[in-house]
C-alpha atoms as a PDB file:
ATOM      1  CA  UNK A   1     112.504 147.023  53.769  1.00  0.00           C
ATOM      2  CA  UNK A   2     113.636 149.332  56.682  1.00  0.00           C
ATOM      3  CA  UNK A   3     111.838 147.105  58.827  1.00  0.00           C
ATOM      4  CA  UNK A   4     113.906 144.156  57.616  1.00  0.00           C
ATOM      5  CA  UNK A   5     117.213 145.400  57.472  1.00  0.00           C
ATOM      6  CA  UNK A   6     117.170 146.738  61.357  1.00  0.00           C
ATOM      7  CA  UNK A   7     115.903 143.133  62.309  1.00  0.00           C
ATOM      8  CA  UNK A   8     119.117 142.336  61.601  1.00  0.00           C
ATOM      9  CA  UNK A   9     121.323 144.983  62.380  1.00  0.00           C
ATOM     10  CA  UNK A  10     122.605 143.101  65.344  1.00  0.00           C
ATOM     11  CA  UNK A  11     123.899 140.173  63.827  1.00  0.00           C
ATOM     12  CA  UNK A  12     125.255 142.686  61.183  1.00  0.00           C
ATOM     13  CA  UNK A  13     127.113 144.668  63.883  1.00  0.00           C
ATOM     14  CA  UNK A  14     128.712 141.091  65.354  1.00  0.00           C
ATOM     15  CA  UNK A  15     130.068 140.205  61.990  1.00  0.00           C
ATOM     16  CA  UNK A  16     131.364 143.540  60.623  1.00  0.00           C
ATOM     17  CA  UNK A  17     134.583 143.341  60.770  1.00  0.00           C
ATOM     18  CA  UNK A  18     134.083 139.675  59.524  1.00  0.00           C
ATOM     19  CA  UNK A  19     132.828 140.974  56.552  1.00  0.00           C
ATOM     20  CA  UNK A  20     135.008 143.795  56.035  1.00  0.00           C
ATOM     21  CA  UNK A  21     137.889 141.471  56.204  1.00  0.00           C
ATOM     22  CA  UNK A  22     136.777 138.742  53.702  1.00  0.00           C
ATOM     23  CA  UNK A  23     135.438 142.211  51.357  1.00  0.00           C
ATOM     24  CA  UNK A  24     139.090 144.227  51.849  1.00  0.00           C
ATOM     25  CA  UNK A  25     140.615 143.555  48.485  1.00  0.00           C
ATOM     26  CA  UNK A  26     137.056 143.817  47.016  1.00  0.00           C
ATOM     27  CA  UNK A  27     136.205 146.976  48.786  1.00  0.00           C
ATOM     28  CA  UNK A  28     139.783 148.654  47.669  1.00  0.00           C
ATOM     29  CA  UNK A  29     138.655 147.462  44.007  1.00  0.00           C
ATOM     30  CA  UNK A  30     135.522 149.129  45.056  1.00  0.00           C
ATOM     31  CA  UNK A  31     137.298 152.525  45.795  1.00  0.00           C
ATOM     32  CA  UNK A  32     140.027 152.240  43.020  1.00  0.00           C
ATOM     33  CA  UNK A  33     136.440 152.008  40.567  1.00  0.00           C
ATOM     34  CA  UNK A  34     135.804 155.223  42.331  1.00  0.00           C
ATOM     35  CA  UNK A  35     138.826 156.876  41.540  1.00  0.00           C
ATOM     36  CA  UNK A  36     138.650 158.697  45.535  1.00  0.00           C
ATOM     37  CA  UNK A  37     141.249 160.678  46.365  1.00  0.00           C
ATOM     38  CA  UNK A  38     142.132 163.057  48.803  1.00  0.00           C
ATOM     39  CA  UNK A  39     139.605 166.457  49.275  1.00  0.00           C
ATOM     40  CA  UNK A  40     136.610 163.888  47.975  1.00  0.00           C
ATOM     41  CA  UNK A  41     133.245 164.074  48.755  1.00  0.00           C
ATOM     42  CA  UNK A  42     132.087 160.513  49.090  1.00  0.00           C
ATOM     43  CA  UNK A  43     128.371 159.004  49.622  1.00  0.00           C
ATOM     44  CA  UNK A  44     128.327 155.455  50.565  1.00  0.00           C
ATOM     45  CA  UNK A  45     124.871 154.595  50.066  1.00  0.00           C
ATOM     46  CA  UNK A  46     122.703 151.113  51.772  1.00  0.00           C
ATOM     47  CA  UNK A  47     125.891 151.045  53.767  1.00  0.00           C
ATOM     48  CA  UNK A  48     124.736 148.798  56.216  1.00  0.00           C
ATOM     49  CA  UNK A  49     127.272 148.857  59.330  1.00  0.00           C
ATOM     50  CA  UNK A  50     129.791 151.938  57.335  1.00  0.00           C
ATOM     51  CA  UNK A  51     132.453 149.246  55.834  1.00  0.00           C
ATOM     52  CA  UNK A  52     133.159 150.493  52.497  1.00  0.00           C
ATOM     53  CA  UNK A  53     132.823 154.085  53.562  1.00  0.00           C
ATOM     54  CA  UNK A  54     135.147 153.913  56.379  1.00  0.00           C
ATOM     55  CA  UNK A  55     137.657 152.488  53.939  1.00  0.00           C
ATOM     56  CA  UNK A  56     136.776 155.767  52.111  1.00  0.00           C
ATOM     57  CA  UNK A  57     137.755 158.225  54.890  1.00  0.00           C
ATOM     58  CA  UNK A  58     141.319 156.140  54.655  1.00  0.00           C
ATOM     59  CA  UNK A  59     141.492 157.834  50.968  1.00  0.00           C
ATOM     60  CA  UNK A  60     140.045 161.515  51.403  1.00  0.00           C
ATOM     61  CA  UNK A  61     142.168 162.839  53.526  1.00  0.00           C
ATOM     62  CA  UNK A  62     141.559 165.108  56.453  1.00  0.00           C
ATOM     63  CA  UNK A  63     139.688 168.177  53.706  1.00  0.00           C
ATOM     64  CA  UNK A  64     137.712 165.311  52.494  1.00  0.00           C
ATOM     65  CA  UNK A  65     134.611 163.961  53.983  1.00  0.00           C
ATOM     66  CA  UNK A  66     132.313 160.650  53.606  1.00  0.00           C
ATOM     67  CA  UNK A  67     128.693 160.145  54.023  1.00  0.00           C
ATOM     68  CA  UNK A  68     127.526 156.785  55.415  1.00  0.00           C
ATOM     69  CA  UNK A  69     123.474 156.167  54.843  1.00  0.00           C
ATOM     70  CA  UNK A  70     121.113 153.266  54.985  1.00  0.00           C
ATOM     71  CA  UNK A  71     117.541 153.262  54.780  1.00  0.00           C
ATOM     72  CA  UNK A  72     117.761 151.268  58.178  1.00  0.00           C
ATOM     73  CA  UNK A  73     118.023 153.857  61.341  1.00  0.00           C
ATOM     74  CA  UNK A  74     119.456 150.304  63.414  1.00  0.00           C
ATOM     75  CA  UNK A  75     122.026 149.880  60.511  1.00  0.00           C
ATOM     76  CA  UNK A  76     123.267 153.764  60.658  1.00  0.00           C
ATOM     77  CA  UNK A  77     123.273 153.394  64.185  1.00  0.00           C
ATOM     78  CA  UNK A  78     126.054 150.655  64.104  1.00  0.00           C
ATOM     79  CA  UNK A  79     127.680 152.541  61.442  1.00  0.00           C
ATOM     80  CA  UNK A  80     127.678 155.858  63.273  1.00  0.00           C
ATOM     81  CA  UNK A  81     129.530 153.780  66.011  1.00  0.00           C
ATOM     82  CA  UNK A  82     131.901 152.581  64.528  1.00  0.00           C
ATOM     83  CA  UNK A  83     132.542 156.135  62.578  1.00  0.00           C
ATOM     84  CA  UNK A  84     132.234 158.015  65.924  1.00  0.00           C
ATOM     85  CA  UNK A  85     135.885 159.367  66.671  1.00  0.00           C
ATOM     86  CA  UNK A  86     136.373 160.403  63.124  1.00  0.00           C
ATOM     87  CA  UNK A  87     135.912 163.876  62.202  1.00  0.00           C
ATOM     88  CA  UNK A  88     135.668 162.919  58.055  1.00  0.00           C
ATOM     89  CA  UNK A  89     132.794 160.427  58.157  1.00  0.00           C
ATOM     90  CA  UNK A  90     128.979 161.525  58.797  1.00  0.00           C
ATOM     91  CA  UNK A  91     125.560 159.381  58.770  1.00  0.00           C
ATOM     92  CA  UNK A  92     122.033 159.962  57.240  1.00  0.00           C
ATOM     93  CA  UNK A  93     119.172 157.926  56.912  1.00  0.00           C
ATOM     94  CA  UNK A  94     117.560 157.312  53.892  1.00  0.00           C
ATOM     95  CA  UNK A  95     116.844 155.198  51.052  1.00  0.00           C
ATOM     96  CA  UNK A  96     119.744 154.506  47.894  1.00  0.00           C
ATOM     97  CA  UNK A  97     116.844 155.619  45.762  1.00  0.00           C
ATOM     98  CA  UNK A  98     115.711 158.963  47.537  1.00  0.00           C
ATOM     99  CA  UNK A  99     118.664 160.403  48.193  1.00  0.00           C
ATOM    100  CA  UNK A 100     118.541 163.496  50.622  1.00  0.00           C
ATOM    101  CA  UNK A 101     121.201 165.937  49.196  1.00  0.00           C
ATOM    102  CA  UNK A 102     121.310 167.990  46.470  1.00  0.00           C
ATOM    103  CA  UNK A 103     122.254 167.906  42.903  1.00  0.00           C
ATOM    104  CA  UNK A 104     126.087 167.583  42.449  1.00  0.00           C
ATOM    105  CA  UNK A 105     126.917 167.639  46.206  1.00  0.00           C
ATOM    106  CA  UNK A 106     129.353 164.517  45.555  1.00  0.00           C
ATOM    107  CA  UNK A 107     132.363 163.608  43.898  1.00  0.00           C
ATOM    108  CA  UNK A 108     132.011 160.297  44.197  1.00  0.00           C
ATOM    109  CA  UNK A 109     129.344 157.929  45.177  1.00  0.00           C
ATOM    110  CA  UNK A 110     130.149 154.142  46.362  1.00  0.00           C
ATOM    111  CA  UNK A 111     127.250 151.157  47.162  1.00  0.00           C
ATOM    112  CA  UNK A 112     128.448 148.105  48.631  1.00  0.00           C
ATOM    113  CA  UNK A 113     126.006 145.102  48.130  1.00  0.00           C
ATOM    114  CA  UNK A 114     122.602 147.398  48.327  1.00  0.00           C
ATOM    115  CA  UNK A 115     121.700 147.956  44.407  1.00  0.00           C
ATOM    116  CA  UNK A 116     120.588 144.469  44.025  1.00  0.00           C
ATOM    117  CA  UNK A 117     117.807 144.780  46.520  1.00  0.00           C
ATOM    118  CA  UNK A 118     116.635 148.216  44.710  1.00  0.00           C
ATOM    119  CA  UNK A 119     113.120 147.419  43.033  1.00  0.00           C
ATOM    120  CA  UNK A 120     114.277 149.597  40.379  1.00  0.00           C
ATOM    121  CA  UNK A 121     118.014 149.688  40.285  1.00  0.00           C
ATOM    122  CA  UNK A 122     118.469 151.495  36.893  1.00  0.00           C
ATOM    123  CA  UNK A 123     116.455 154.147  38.599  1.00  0.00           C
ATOM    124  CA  UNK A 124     118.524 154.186  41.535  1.00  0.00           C
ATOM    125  CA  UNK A 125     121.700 154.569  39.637  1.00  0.00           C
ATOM    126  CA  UNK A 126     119.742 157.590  38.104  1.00  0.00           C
ATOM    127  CA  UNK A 127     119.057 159.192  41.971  1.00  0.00           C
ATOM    128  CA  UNK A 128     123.060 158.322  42.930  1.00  0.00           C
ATOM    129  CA  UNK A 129     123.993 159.994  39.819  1.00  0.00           C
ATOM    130  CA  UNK A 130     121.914 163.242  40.482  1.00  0.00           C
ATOM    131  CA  UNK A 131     123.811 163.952  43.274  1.00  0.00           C
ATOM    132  CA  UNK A 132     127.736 163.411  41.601  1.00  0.00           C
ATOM    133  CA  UNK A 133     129.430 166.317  40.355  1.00  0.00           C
ATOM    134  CA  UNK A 134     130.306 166.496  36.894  1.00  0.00           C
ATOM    135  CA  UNK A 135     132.273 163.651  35.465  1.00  0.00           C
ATOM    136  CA  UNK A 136     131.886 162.224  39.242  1.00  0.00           C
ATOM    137  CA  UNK A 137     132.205 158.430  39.481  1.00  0.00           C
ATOM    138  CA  UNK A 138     129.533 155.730  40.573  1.00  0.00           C
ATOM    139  CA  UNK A 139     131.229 152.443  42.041  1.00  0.00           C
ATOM    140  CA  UNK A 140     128.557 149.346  43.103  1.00  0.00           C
ATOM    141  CA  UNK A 141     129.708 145.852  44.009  1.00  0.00           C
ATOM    142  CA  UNK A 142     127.029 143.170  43.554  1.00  0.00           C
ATOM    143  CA  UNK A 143     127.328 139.346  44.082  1.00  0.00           C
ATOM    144  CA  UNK A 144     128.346 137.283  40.982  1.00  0.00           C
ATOM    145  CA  UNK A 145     126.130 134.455  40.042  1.00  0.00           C
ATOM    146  CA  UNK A 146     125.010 132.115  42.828  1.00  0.00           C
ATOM    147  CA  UNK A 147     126.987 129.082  41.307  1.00  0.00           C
ATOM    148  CA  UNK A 148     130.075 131.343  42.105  1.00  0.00           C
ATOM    149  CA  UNK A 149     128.751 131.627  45.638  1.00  0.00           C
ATOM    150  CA  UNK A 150     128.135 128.255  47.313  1.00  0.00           C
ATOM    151  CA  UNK A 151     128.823 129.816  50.643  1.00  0.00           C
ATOM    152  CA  UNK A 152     125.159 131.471  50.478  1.00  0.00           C
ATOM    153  CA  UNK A 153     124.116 129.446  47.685  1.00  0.00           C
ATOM    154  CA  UNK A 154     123.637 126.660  49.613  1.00  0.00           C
ATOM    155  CA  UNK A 155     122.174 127.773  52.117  1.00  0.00           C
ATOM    156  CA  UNK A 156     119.251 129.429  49.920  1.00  0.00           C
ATOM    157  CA  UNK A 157     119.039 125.761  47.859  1.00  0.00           C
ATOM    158  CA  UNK A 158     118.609 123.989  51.282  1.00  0.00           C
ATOM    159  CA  UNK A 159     115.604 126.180  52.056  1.00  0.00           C
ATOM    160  CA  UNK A 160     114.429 126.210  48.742  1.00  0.00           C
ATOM    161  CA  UNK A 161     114.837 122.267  48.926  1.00  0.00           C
ATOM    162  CA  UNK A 162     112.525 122.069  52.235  1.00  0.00           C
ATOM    163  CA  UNK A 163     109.688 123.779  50.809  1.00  0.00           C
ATOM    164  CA  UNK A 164     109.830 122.975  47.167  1.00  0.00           C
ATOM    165  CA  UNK A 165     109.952 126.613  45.707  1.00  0.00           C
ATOM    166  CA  UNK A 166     113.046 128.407  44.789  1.00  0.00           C
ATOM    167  CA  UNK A 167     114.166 131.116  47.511  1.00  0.00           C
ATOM    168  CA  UNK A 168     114.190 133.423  46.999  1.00  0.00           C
ATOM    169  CA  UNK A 169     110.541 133.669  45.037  1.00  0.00           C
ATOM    170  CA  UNK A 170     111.796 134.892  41.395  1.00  0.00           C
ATOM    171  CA  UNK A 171     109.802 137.910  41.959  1.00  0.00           C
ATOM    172  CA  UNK A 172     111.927 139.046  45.145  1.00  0.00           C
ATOM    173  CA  UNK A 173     114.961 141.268  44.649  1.00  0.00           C
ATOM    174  CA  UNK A 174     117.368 139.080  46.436  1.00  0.00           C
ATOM    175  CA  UNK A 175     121.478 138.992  46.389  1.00  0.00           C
ATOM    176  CA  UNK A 176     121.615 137.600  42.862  1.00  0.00           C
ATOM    177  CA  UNK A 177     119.397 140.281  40.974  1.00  0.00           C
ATOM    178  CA  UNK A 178     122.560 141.688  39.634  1.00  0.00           C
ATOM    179  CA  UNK A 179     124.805 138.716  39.343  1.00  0.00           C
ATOM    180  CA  UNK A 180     126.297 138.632  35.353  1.00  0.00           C
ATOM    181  CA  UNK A 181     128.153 141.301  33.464  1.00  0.00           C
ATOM    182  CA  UNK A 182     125.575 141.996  31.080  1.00  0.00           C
ATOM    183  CA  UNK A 183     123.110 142.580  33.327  1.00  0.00           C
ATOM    184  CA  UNK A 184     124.547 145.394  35.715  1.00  0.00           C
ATOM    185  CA  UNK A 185     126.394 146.849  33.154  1.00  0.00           C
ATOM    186  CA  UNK A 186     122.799 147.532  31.737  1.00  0.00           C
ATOM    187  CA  UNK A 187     121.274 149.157  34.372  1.00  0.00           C
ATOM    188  CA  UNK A 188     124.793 151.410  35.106  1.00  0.00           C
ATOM    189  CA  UNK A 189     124.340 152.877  31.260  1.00  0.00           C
ATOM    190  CA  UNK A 190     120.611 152.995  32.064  1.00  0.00           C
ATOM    191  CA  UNK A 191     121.015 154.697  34.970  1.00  0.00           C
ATOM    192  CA  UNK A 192     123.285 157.811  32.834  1.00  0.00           C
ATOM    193  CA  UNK A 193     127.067 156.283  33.066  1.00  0.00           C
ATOM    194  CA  UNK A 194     129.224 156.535  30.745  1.00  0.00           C
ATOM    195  CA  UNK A 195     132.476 154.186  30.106  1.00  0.00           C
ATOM    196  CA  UNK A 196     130.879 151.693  32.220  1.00  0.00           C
ATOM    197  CA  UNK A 197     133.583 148.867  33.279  1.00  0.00           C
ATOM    198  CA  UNK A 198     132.351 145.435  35.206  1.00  0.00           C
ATOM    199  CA  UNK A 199     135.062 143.257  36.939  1.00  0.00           C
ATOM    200  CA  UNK A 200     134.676 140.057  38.825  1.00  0.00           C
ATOM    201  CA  UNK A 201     136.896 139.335  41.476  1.00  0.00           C
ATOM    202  CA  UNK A 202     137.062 136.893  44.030  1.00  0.00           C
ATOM    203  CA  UNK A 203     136.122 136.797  47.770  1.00  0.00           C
ATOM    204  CA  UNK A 204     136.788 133.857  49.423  1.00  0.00           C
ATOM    205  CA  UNK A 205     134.657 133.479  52.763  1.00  0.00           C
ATOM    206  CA  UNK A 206     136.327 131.158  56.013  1.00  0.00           C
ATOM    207  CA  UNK A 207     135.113 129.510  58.528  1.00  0.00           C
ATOM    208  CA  UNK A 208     136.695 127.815  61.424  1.00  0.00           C
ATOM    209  CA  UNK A 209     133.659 124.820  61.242  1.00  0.00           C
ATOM    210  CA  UNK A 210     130.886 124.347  58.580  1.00  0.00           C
ATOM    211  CA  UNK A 211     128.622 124.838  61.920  1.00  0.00           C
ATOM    212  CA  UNK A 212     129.788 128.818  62.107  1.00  0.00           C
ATOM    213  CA  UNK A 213     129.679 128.911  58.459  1.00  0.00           C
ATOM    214  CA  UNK A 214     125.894 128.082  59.047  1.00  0.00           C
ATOM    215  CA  UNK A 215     125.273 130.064  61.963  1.00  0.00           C
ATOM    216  CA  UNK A 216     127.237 133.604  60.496  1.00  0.00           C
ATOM    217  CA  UNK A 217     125.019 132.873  57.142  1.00  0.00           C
ATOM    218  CA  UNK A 218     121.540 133.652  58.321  1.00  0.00           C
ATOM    219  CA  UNK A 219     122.725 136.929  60.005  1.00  0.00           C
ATOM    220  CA  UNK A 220     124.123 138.495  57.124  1.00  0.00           C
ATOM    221  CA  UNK A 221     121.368 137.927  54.984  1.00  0.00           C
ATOM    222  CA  UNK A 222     118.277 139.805  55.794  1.00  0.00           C
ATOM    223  CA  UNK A 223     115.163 138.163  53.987  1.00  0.00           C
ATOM    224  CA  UNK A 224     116.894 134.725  55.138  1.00  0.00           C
ATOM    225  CA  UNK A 225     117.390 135.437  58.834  1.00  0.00           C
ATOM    226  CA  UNK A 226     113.730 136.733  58.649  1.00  0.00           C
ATOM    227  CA  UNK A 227     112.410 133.304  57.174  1.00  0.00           C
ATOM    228  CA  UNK A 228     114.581 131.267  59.167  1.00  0.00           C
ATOM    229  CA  UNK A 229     113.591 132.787  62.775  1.00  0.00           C
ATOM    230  CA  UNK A 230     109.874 132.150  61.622  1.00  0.00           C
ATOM    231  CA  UNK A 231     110.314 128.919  61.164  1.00  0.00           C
ATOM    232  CA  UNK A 232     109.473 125.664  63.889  1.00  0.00           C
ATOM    233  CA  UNK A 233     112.900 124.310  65.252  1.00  0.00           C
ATOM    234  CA  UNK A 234     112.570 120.987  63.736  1.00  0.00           C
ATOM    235  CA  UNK A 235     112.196 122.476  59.955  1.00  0.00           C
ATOM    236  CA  UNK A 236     115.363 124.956  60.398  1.00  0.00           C
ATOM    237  CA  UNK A 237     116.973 121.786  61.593  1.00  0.00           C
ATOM    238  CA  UNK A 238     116.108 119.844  58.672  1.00  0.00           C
ATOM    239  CA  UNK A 239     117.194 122.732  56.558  1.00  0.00           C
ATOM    240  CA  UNK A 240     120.643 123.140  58.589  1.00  0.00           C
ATOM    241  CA  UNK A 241     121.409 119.778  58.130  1.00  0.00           C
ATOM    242  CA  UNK A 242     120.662 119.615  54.363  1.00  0.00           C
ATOM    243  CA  UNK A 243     123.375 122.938  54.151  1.00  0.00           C
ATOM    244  CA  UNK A 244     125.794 121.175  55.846  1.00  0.00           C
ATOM    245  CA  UNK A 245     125.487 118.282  53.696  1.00  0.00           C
ATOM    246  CA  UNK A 246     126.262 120.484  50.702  1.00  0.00           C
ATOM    247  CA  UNK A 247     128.870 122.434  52.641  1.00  0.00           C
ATOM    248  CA  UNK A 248     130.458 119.287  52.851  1.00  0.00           C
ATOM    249  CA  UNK A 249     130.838 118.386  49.798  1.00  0.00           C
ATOM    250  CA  UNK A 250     131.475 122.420  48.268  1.00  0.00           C
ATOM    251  CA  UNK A 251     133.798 123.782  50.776  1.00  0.00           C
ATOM    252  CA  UNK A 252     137.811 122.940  51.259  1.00  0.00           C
ATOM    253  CA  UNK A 253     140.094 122.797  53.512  1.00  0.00           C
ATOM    254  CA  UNK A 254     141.939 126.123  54.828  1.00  0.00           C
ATOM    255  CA  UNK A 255     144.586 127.018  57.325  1.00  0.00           C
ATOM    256  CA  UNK A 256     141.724 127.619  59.875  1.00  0.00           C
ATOM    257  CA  UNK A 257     139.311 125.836  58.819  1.00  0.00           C
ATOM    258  CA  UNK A 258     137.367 125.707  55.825  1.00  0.00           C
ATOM    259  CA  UNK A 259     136.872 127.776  52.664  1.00  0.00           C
ATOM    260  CA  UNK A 260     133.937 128.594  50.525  1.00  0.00           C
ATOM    261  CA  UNK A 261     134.593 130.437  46.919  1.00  0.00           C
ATOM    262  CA  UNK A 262     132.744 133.561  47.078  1.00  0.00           C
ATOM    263  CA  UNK A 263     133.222 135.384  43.885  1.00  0.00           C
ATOM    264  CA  UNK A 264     131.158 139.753  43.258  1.00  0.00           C
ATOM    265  CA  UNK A 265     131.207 141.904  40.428  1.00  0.00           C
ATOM    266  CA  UNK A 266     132.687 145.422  40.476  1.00  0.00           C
ATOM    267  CA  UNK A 267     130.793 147.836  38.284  1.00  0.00           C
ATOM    268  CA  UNK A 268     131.471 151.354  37.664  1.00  0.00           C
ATOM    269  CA  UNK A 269     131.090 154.179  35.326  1.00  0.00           C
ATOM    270  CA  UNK A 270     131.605 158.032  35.067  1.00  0.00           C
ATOM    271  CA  UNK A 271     128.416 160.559  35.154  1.00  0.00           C
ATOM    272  CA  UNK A 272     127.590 161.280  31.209  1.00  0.00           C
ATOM    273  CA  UNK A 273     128.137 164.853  30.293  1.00  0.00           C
ATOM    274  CA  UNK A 274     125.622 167.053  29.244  1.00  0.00           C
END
């Protein structure tokens, strides 16, 4: 997974503030789930290139201070980067689900579009919780269902399309392994939250051209940009041109450009008390 995720760390660092653009509402939602405030402790965890947790610092204060980690070393590099002349934010790499601080060393504890890759997410909830404080808050954003999200939807149906088998294999923790209410609001009670709340909100994504909406796809999402760059020139062409075919029927017109609805879920939950 490591492995993976730096692959693509460059095309992650290129798009960042992309992302945290389109995400900014979202990631405020994200924060507001948290309830952070000044003094906080805050652990963004799979935080890619430090997003979310540099909206974080924004909240804590200068006596407050924010962890950015990804299991990815490439991924905390970017981060660390673009953390690097403030005081509040730190990196550390590890995995969401081995978690290299102590019990309660955490007031709050964000993750950003990582928990739906986590083979066992209830039992990563469980590590993230470990380390909050008591009555500390968990905040996750996943994507909502992939009908809600043609902008990557599409994409994956066009490669799915080319090969005959769904993609990602239904086996594979992929972007939609969290995507309904029910679901993640399972695995946050699961994983020892209490007064668990899920909210979907919408994200829309632009694009000047349906060509860079194709060409910014594959570098945000990892197990896609791998399978694409394996692939002979002529099939990613075929499957390019069946995306934009879709695109062109699923996306409207913006001020810019073009617009895709992108919709994620906001889940969140206090630590139980013992």
């Amino acid at each position: 997974m490591s492995e993976m995720w730096d692959s693509v760390a460059p095309g992650w660092e290129a798009n960042a503030g992309f992302v945290d653009e389109q995400l900014a509402l979202a990631t405020e939602a994200l924060l507001d789930a948290a309830q952070i405030v000044e003094g906080d402790r805050v652990l963004d965890l799979a935080a890619g290139p430090g997003g979310a947790g540099l909206a974080a610092a924004q909240r804590v204060g200068s006596s407050g201070r924010v962890v950015l980690s990804d299991v990815a070393a490439e991924m905390v590099a970017v981060a660390a980067k673009r953390a690097s002349t403030d005081a509040r934010l730190s990196t550390a790499v590890f995995d969401q689900s081995a978690i290299e601080f102590g019990d309660a060393s955490f007031d709050a504890v964000i993750n950003r579009h990582g928990l739906m890759f986590a083979e066992d997410p209830a039992r990563t909830v469980a590590e993230a919780v470990r380390v909050l404080d008591a009555r500390g808050r968990y905040a996750v954003m996943t994507w909502d269902r992939r009908a809600a999200n043609p902008w990557l939807g599409l994409v994956l149906d066009a490669v799915g399309a080319q090969f005959g088998v769904p993609f990602p294999p239904p086996n594979i923790r992929g972007p939609f392994s969290l995507d309904t209410p029910d679901v993640l609001t399972s695995v946050l009670r699961d994983g020892g939250l209490e007064d668990v709340t899920v909210q979907a909100m919408a994200t829309p994504m632009h694009a000047a051209s349906l060509e860079e909406w194709w060409e910014r796809v594959p570098e945000l999402a990892g197990p896609l940009a791998i399978a694409l760059a394996g692939m002979e020139p002529d099939v990613r062409n075929a499957i390019r041109e069946r995306a934009i075919q879709s695109g062109t029927q699923a996306a409207a017109s913006g001020e810019d450009g073009i617009v895709f609805e992108s919709s994620v879920l906001i889940g969140s939950g206090r630590k139980a008390a013992r």
